[in-house]
Protein backbone atom coordinates (compact mmCIF):
# COMPACT_ATOMS: atom_id res chain seq x y z
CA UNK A 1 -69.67 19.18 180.26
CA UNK A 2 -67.87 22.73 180.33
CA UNK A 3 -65.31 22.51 183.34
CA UNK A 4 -63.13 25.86 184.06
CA UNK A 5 -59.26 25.21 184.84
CA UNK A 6 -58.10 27.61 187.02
CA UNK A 7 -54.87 29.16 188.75
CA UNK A 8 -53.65 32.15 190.83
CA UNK A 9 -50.74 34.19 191.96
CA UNK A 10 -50.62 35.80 195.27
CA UNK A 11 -48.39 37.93 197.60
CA UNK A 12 -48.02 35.05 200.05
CA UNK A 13 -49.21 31.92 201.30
CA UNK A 14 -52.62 32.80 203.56
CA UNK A 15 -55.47 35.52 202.70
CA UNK A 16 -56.21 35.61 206.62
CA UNK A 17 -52.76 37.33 207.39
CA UNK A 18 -53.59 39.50 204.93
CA UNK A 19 -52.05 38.18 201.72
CA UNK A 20 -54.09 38.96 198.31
CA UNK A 21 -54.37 37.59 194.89
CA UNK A 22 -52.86 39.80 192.69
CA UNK A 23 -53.34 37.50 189.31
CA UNK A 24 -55.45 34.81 188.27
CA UNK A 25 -55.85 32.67 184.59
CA UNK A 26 -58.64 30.43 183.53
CA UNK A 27 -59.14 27.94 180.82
CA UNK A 28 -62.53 26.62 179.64
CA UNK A 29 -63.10 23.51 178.93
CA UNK A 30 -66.43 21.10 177.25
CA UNK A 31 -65.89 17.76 176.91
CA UNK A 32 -62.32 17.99 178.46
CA UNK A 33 -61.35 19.41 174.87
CA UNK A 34 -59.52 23.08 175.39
CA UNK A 35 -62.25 24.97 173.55
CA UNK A 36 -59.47 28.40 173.14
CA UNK A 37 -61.58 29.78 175.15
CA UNK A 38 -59.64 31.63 178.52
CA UNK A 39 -59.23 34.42 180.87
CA UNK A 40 -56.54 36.19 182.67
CA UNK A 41 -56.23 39.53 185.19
CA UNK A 42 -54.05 41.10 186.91
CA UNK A 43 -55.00 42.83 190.02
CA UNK A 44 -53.61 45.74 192.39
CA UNK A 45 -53.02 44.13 195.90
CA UNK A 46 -53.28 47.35 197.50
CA UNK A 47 -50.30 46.05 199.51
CA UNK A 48 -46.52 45.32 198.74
CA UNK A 49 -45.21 42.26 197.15
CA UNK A 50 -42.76 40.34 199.35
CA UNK A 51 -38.99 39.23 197.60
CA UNK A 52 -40.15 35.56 197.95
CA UNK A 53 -43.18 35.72 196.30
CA UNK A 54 -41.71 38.43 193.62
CA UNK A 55 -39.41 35.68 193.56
CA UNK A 56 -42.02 32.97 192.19
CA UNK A 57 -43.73 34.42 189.63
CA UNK A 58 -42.12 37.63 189.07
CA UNK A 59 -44.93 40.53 189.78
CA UNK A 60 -43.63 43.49 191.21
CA UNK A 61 -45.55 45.92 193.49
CA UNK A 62 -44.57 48.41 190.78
CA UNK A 63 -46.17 46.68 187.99
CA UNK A 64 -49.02 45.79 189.64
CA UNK A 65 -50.10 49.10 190.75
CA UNK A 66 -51.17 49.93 187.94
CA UNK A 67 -53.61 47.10 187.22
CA UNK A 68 -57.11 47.44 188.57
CA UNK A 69 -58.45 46.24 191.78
CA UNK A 70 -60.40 42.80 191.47
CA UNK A 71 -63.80 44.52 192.73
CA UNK A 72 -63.08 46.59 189.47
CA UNK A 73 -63.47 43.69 186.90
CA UNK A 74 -64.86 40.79 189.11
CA UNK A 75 -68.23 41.11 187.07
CA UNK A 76 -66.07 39.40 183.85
CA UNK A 77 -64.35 36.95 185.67
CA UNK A 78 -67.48 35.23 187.27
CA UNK A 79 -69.50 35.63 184.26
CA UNK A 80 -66.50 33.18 182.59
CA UNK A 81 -66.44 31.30 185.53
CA UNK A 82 -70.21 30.92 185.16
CA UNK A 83 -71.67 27.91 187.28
CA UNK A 84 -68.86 25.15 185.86
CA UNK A 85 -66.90 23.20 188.48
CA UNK A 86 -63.61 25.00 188.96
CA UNK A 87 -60.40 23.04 188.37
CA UNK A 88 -56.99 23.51 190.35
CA UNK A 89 -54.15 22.41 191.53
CA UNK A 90 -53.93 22.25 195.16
CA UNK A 91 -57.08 23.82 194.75
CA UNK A 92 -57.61 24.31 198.56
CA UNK A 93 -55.25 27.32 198.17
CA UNK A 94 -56.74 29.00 194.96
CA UNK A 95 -60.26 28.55 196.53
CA UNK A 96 -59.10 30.54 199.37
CA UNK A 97 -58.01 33.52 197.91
CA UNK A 98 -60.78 33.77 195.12
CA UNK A 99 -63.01 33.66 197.91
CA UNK A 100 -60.92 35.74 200.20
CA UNK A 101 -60.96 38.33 197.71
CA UNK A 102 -65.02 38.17 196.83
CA UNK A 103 -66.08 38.45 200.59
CA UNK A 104 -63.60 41.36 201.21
CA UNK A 105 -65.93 43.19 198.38
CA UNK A 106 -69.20 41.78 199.92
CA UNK A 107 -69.88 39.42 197.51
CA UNK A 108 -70.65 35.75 197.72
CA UNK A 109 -68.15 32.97 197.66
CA UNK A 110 -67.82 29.92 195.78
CA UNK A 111 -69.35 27.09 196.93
CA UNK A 112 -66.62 24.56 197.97
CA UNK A 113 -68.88 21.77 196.10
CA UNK A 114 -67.39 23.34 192.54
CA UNK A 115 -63.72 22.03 193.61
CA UNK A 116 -61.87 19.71 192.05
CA UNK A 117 -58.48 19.34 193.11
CA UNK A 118 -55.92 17.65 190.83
CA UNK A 119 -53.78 17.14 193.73
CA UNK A 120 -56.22 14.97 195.52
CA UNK A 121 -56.75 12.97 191.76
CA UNK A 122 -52.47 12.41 191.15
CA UNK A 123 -52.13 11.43 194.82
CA UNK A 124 -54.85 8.47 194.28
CA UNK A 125 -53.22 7.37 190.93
CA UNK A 126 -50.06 7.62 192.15
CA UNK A 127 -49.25 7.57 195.90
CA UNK A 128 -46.12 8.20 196.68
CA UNK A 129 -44.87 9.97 193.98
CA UNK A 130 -44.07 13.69 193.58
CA UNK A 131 -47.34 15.54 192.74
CA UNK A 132 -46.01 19.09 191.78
CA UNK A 133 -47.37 20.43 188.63
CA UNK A 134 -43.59 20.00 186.99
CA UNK A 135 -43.50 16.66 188.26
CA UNK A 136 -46.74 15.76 186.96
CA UNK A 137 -45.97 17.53 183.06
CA UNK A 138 -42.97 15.47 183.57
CA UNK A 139 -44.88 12.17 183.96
CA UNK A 140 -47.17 13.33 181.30
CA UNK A 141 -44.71 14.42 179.40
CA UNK A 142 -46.40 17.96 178.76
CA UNK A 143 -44.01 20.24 177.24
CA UNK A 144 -43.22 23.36 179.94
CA UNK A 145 -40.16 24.37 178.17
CA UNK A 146 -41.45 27.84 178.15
CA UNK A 147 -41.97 28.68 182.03
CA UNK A 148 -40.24 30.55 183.31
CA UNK A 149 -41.22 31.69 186.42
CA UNK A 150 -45.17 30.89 187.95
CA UNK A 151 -47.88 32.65 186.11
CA UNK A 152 -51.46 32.16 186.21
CA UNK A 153 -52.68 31.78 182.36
CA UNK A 154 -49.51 29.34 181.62
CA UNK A 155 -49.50 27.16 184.92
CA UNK A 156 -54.03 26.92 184.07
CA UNK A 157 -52.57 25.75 180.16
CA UNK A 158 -50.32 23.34 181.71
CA UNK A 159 -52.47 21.93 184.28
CA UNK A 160 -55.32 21.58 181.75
CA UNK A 161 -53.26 19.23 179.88
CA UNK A 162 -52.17 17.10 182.88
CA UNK A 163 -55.99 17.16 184.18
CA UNK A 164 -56.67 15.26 180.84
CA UNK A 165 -54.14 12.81 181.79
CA UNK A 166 -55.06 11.72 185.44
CA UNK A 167 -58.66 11.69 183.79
CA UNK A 168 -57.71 9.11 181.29
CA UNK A 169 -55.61 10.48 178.99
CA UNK A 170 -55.13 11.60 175.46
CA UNK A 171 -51.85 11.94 173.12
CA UNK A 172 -49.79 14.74 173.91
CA UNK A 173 -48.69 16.80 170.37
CA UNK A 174 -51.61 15.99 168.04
CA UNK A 175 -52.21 19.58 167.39
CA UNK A 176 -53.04 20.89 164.03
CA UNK A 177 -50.28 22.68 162.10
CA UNK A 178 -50.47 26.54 162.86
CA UNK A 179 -52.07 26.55 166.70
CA UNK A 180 -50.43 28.24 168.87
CA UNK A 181 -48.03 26.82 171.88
CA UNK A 182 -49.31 26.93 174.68
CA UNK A 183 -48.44 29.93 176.89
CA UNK A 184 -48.70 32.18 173.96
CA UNK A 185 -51.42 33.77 175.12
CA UNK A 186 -50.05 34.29 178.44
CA UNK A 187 -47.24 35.99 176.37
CA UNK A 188 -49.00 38.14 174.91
CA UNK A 189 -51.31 39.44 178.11
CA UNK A 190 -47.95 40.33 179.67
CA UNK A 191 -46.66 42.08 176.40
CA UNK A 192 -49.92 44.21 175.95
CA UNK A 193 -49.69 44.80 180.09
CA UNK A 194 -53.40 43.55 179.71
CA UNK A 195 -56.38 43.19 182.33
CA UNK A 196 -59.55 41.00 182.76
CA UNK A 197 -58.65 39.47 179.09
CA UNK A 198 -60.50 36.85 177.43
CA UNK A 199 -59.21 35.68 174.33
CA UNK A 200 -61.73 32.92 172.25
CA UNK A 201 -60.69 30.65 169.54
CA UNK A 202 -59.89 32.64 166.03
CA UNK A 203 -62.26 30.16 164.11
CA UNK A 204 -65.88 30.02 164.97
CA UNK A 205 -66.54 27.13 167.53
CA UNK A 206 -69.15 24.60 165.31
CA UNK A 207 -71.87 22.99 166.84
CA UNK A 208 -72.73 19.24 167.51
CA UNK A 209 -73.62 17.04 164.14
CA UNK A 210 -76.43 15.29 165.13
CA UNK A 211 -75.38 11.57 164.72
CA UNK A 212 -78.90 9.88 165.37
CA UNK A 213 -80.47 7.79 162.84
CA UNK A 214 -83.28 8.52 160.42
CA UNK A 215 -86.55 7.32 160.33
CA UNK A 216 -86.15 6.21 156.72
CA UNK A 217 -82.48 4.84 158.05
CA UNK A 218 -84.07 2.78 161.23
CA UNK A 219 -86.89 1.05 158.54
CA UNK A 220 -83.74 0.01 156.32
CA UNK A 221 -81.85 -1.55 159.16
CA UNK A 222 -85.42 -3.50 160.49
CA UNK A 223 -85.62 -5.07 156.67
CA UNK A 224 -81.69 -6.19 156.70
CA UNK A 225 -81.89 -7.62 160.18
CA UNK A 226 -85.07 -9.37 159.60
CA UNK A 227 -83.38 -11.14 156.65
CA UNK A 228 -80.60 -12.18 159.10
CA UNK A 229 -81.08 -15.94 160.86
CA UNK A 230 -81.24 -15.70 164.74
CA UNK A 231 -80.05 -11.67 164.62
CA UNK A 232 -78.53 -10.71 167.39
CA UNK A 233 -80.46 -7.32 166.90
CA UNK A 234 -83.71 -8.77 167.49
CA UNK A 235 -82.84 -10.45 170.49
């Protein structure tokens, strides 16, 4: 099952007073396993950037003018969005200005039915408790040493690892020797001032073994259990 964990950064709280995305960073997932597999843009409001959002995540009107506008690349980011359900947290709010954003270009939103909110998942498992995204790496004790301010790419990472929790969990730090930390890639986006990038996994993603048994395998196992008094497998 390939989900798509998603985030955004925007001038302000509500696309209908005129507010606008201005960055957004996915991570793919299959299986709930981080396949390496991401993508992250910047885009050019068109607009200026108010102190308090500046403030959050650090994205002046100055740097962002530069960047293209999202009708510009939106053609990349849907074809990595593809038709997987879209992850987020408070995902009401991300919806809102992807969508915003595609209708102001004349193209076709995303049906609300893709939506999963980790918000609405923490609050179940744990009512009453905080449910911000540090609270919840917290909990989970996911490892956000390394943000800074609010940006897209990293705050998708993070929440990919704490969507793995509230699904059932995993162990946090069983990573092989050598992989990058997480955020590095978000790092290195804002280093190379890069737009619409997708970076994949360095080593060649294997496919499936199959795991079924043989013919010649199934025949062995009849003979064995046959030989067996009152087999369970025959039952």
């Amino acid at each position: 099952m390939r989900e798509v964990i998603f985030d955004t950064e925007t001038t302000g709280l509500d696309p209908k007073t005129g507010d606008r995305m201005v960055e957004i960073g996915c991570v793919e997932m299959i299986d709930r396993v981080e396949t390496g597999n991401s993508y992250h843009a910047y885009y050019n409001p068109e607009r200026d950037m108010p102190a308090a959002a500046e403030a959050v995540h650090g994205l002046s009107a100055d740097f962002l003018s530069g960047k293209p506008l999202f009708s510009e690349t939106v053609d990349e980011l849907l074809e990595f969005l593809g038709d997987a359900p879209l992850v987020a947290h408070n995902a009401a709010f991300d919806f809102g200005f992807l969508n915003s954003e595609l209708v102001l270009i004349g193209r076709e939103p995303i049906s609300m039915d893709r939506m999963i909110d980790t918000v609405a998942i923490a609050r179940k498992k744990h009512p009453g408790a905080k449910l911000s995204l540090d609270a919840l790496c917290t909990r989970y004790g996911v490892d956000r040493s390394h943000r800074v301010k609010h940006g897209a790419l990293l705050d998708a990472e993070l929440l990919a690892q704490v969507y793995v929790e509230l699904k059932g969990g995993r162990q946090i730090g069983l990573e092989l020797a050598g992989e990058p930390k997480r955020g590095d890639a978000m790092v290195d986006a804002q280093s190379n001032g890069a737009d619409g990038v997708v970076t994949k996994p360095k080593a060649p993603r294997r496919e499936p073994r199959p795991h079924a048994a043989s013919a010649a395998e199934l025949a062995r196992h009849e003979e064995f259990v046959a030989e067996i008094k009152e087999a369970i497998w025959a039952r």
